[in-house]
Every structure is written in structure tokens, then in C-alpha cells.
PDB file of N, CA and C in Angstrom:
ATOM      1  N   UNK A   1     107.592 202.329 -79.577  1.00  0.00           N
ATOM      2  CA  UNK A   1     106.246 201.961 -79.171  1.00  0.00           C
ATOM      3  C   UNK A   1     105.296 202.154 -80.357  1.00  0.00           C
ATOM      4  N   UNK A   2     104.465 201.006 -80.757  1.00  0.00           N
ATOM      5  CA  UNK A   2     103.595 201.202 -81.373  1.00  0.00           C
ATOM      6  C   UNK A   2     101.900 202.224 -81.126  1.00  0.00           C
ATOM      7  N   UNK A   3     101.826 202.998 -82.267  1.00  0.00           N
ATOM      8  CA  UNK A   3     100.523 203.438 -81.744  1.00  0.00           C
ATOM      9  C   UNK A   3      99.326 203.000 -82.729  1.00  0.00           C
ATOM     10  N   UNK A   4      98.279 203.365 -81.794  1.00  0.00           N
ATOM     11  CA  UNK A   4      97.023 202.210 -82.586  1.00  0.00           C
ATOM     12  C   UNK A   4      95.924 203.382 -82.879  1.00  0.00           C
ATOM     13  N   UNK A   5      95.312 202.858 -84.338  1.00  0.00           N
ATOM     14  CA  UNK A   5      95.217 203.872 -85.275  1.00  0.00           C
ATOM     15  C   UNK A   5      93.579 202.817 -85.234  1.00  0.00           C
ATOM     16  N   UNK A   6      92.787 203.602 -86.076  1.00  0.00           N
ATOM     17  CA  UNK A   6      91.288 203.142 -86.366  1.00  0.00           C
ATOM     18  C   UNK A   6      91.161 203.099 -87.854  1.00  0.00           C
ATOM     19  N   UNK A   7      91.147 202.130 -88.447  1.00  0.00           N
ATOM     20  CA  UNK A   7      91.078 202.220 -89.716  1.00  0.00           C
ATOM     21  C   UNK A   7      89.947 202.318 -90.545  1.00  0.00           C
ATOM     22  N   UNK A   8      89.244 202.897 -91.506  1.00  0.00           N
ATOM     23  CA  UNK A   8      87.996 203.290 -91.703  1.00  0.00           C
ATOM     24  C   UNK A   8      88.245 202.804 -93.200  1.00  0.00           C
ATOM     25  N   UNK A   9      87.370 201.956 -93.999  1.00  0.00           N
ATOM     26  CA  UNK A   9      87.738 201.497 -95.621  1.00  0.00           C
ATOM     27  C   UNK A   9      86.394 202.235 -96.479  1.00  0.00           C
ATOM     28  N   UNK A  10      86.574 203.163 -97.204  1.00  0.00           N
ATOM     29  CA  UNK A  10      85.445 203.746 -97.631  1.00  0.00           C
ATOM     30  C   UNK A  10      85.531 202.800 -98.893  1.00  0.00           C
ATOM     31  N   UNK A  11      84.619 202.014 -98.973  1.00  0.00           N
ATOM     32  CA  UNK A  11      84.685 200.941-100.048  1.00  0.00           C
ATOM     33  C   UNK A  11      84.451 201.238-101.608  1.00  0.00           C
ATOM     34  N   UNK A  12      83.170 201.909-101.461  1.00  0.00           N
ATOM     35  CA  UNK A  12      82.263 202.769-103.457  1.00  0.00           C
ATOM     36  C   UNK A  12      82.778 203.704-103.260  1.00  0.00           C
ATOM     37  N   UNK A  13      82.515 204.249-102.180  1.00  0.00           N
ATOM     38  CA  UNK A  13      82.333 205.866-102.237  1.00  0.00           C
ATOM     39  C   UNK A  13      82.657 206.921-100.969  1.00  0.00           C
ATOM     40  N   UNK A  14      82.216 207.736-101.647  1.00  0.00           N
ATOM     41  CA  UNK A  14      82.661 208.836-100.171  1.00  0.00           C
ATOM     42  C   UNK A  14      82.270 209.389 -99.742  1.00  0.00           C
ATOM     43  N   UNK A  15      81.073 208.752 -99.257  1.00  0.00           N
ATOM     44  CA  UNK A  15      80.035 209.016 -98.035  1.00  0.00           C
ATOM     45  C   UNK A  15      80.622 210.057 -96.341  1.00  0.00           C
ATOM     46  N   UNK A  16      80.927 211.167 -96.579  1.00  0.00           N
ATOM     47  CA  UNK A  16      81.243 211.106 -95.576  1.00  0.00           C
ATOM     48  C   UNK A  16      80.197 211.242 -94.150  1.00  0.00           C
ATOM     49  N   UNK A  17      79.088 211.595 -94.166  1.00  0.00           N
ATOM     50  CA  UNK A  17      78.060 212.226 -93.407  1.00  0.00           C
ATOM     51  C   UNK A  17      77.085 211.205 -93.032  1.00  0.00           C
ATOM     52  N   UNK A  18      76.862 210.317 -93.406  1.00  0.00           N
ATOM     53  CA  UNK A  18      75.977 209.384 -93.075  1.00  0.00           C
ATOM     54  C   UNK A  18      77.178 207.669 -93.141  1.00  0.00           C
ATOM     55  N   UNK A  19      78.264 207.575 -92.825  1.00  0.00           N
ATOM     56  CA  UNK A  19      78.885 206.681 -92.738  1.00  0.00           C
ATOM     57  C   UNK A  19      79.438 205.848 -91.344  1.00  0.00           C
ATOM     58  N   UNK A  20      78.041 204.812 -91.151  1.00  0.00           N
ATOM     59  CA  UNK A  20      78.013 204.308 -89.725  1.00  0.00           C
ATOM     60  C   UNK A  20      79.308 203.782 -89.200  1.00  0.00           C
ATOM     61  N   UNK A  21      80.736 203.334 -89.536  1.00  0.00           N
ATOM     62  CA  UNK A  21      81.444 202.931 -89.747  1.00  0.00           C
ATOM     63  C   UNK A  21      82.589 204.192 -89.056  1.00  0.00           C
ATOM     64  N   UNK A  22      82.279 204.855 -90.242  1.00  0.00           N
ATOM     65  CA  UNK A  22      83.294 206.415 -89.777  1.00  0.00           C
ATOM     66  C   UNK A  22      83.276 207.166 -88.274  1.00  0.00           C
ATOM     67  N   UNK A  23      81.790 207.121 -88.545  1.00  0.00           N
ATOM     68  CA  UNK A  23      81.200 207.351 -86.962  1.00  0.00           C
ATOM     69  C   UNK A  23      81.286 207.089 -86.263  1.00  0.00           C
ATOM     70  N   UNK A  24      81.477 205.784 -85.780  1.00  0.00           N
ATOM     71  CA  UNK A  24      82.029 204.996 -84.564  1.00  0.00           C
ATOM     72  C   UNK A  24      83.621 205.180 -84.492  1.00  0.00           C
ATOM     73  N   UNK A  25      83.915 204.710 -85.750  1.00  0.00           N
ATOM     74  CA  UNK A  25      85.411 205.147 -85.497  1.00  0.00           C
ATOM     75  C   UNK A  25      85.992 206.236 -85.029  1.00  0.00           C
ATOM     76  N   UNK A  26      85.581 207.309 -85.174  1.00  0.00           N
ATOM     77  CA  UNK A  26      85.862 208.860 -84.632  1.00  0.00           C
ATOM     78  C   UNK A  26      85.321 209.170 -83.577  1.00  0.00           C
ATOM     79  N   UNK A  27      83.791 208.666 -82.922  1.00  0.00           N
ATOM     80  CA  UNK A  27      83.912 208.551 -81.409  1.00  0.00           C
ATOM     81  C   UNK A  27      85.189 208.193 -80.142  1.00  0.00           C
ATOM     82  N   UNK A  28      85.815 206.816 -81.216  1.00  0.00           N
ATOM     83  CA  UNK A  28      86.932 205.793 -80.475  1.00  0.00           C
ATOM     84  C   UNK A  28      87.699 206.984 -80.319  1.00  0.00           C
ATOM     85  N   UNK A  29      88.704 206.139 -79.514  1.00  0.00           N
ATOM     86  CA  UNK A  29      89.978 206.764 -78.655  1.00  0.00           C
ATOM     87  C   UNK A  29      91.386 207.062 -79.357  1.00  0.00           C
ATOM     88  N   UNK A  30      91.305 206.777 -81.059  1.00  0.00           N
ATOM     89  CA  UNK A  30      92.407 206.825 -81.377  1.00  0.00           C
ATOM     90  C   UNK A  30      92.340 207.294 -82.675  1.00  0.00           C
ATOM     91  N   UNK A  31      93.738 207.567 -83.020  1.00  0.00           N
ATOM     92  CA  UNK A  31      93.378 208.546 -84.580  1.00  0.00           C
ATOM     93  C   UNK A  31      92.843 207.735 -85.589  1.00  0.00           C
ATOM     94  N   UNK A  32      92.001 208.326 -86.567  1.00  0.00           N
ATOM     95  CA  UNK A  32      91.537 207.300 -87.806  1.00  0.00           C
ATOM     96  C   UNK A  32      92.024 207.560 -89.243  1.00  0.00           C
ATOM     97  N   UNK A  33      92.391 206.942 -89.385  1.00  0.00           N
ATOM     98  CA  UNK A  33      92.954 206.786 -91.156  1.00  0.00           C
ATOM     99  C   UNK A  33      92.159 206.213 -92.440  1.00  0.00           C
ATOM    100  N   UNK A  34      91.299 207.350 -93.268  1.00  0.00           N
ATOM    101  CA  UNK A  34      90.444 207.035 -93.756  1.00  0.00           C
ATOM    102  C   UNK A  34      91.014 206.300 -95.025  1.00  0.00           C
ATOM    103  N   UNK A  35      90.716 204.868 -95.840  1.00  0.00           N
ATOM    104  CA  UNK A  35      91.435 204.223 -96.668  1.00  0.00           C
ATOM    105  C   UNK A  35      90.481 204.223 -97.674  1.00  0.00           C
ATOM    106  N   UNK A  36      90.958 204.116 -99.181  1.00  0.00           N
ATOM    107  CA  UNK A  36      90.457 204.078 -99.959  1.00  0.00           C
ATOM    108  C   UNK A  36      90.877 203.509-101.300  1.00  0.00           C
ATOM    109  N   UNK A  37      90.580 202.719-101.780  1.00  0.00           N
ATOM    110  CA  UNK A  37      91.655 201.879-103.093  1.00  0.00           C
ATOM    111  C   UNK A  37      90.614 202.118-104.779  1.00  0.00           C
ATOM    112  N   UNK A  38      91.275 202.599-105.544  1.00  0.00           N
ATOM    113  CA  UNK A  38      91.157 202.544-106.603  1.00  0.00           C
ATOM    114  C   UNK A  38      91.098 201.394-106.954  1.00  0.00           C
ATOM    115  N   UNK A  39      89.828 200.776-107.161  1.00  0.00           N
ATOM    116  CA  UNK A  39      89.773 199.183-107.918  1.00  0.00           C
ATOM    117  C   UNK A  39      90.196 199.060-109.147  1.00  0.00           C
ATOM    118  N   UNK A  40      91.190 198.878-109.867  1.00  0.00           N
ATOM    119  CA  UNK A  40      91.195 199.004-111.439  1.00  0.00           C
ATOM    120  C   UNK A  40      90.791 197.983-112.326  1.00  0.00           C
ATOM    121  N   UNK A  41      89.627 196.706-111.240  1.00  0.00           N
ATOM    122  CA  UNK A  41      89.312 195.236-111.921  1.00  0.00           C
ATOM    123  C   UNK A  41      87.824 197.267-112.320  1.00  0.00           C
ATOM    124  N   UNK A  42      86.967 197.318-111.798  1.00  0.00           N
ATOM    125  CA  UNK A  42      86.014 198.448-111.388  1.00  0.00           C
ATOM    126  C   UNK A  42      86.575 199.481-112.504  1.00  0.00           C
ATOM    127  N   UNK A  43      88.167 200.203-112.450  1.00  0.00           N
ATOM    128  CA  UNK A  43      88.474 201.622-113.200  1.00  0.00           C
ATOM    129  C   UNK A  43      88.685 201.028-115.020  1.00  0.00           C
ATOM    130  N   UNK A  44      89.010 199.455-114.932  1.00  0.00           N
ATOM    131  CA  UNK A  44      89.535 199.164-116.561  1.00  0.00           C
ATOM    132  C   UNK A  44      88.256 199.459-117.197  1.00  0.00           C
ATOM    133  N   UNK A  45      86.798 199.174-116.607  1.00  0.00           N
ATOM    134  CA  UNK A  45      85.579 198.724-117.589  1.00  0.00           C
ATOM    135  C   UNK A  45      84.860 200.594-117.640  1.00  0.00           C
ATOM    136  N   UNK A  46      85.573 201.281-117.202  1.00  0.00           N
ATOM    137  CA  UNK A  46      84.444 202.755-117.063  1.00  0.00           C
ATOM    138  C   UNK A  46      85.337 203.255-118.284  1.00  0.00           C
ATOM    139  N   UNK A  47      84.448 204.637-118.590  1.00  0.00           N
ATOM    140  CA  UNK A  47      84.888 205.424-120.047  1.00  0.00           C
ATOM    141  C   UNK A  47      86.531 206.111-119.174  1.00  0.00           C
ATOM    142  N   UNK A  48      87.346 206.699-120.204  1.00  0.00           N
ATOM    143  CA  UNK A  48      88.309 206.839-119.728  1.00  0.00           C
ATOM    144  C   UNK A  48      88.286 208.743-118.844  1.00  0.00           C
ATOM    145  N   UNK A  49      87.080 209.382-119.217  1.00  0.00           N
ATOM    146  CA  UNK A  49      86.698 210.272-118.406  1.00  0.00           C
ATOM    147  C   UNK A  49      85.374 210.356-118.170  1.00  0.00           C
ATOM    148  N   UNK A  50      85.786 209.502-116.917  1.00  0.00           N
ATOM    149  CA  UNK A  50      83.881 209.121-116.162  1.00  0.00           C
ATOM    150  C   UNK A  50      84.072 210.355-115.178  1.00  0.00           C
ATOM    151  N   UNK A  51      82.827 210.730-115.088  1.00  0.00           N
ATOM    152  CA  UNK A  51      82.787 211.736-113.844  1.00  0.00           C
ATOM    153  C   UNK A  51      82.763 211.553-112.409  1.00  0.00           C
ATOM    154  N   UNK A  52      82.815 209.723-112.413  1.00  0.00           N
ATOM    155  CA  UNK A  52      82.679 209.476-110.839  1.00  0.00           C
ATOM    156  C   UNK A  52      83.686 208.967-110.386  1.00  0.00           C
ATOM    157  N   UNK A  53      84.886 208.703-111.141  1.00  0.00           N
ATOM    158  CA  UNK A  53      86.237 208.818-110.521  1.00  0.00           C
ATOM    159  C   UNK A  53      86.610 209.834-110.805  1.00  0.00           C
ATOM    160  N   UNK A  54      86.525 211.259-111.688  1.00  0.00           N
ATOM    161  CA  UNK A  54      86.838 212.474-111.428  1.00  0.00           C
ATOM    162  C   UNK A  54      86.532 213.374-110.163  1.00  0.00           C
ATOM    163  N   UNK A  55      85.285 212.701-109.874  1.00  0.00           N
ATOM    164  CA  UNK A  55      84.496 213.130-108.320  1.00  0.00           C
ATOM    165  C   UNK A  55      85.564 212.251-107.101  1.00  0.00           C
ATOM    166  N   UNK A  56      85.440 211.217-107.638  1.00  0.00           N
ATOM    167  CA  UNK A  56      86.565 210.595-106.345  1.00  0.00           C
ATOM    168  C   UNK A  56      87.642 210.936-105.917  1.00  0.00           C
ATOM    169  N   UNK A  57      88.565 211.586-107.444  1.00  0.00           N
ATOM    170  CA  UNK A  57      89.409 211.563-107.325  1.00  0.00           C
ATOM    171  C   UNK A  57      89.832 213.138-106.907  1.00  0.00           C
ATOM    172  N   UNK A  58      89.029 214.212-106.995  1.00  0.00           N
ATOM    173  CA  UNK A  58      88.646 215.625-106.276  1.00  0.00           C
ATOM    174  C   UNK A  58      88.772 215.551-105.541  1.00  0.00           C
ATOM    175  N   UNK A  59      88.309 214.637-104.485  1.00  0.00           N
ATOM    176  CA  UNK A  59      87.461 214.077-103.070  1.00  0.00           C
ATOM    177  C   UNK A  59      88.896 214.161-102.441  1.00  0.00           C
ATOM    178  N   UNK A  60      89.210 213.020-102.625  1.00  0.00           N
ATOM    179  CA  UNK A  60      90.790 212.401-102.318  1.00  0.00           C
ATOM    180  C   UNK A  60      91.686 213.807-102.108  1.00  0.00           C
ATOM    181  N   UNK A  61      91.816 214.175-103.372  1.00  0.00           N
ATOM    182  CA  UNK A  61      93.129 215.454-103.109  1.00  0.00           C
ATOM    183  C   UNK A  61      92.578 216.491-102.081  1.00  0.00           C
ATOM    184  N   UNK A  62      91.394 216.913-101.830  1.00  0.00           N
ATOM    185  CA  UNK A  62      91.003 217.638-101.013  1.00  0.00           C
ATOM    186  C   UNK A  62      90.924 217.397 -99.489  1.00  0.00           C
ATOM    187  N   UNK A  63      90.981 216.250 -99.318  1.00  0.00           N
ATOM    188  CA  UNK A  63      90.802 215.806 -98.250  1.00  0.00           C
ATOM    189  C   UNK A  63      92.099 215.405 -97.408  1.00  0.00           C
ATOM    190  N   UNK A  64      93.471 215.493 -98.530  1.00  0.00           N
ATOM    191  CA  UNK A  64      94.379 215.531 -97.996  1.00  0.00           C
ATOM    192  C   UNK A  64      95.268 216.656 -97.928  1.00  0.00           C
ATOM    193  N   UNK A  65      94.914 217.904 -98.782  1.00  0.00           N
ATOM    194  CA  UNK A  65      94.803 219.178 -98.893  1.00  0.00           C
ATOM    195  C   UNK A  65      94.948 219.743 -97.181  1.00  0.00           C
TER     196      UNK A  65
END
């Protein structure tokens, strides 16, 4: 049996507290799976230690921590 999941796409960033999207989804009735993709058209053009994919990428491990 399949089970049905709420999928949530944090698109820039990682808003978690004010994210109208998230919010609704976690009201709903079913578990949510927060998604998130490293753009690398977005990661090729930044310095190779930007602080806002170091922040993202904090974010990420902690959150699956």
C-alpha cells in the first residue's frame, strides 16, 4: 500500500517560520517531506566559499541531524 506524503519545495531558502506553504502542509493529514535542490546553474556563478550555501548547507545537516 502506498502512503501519501505532503511535499513542501523550499525553493531560495530556508525560511522556516514564516513559510505559507510549510504551514499548510503540516496542518494536513499526512507526513511532510521538506525538499530542497542545490541549483548548480545558481552554485557554478557564486565564490567557491560563499556564506549562503555554507548557511544552507548547516541548515540541511541539522535538520536531518
Amino acid at each position: 500500500m502506498k502512503k501519501e506524503i505532503s511535499i513542501c519545495w523550499l525553493r531560495r531558502d530556508l525560511r522556516l517560520e514564516d513559510h505559507t506553504a510549510l504551514y499548510h502542509a503540516l496542518k494536513g493529514p499526512h507526513p511532510v517531506l521538506l525538499l530542497f535542490i542545490f541549483d548548480t546553474n545558481i552554485l557554478s556563478k557564486l565564490p567557491v566559499k560563499d556564506a549562503r550555501v555554507t548557511f544552507i548547507y548547516n541548515t540541511i545537516k541539522e535538520l536531518n541531524a
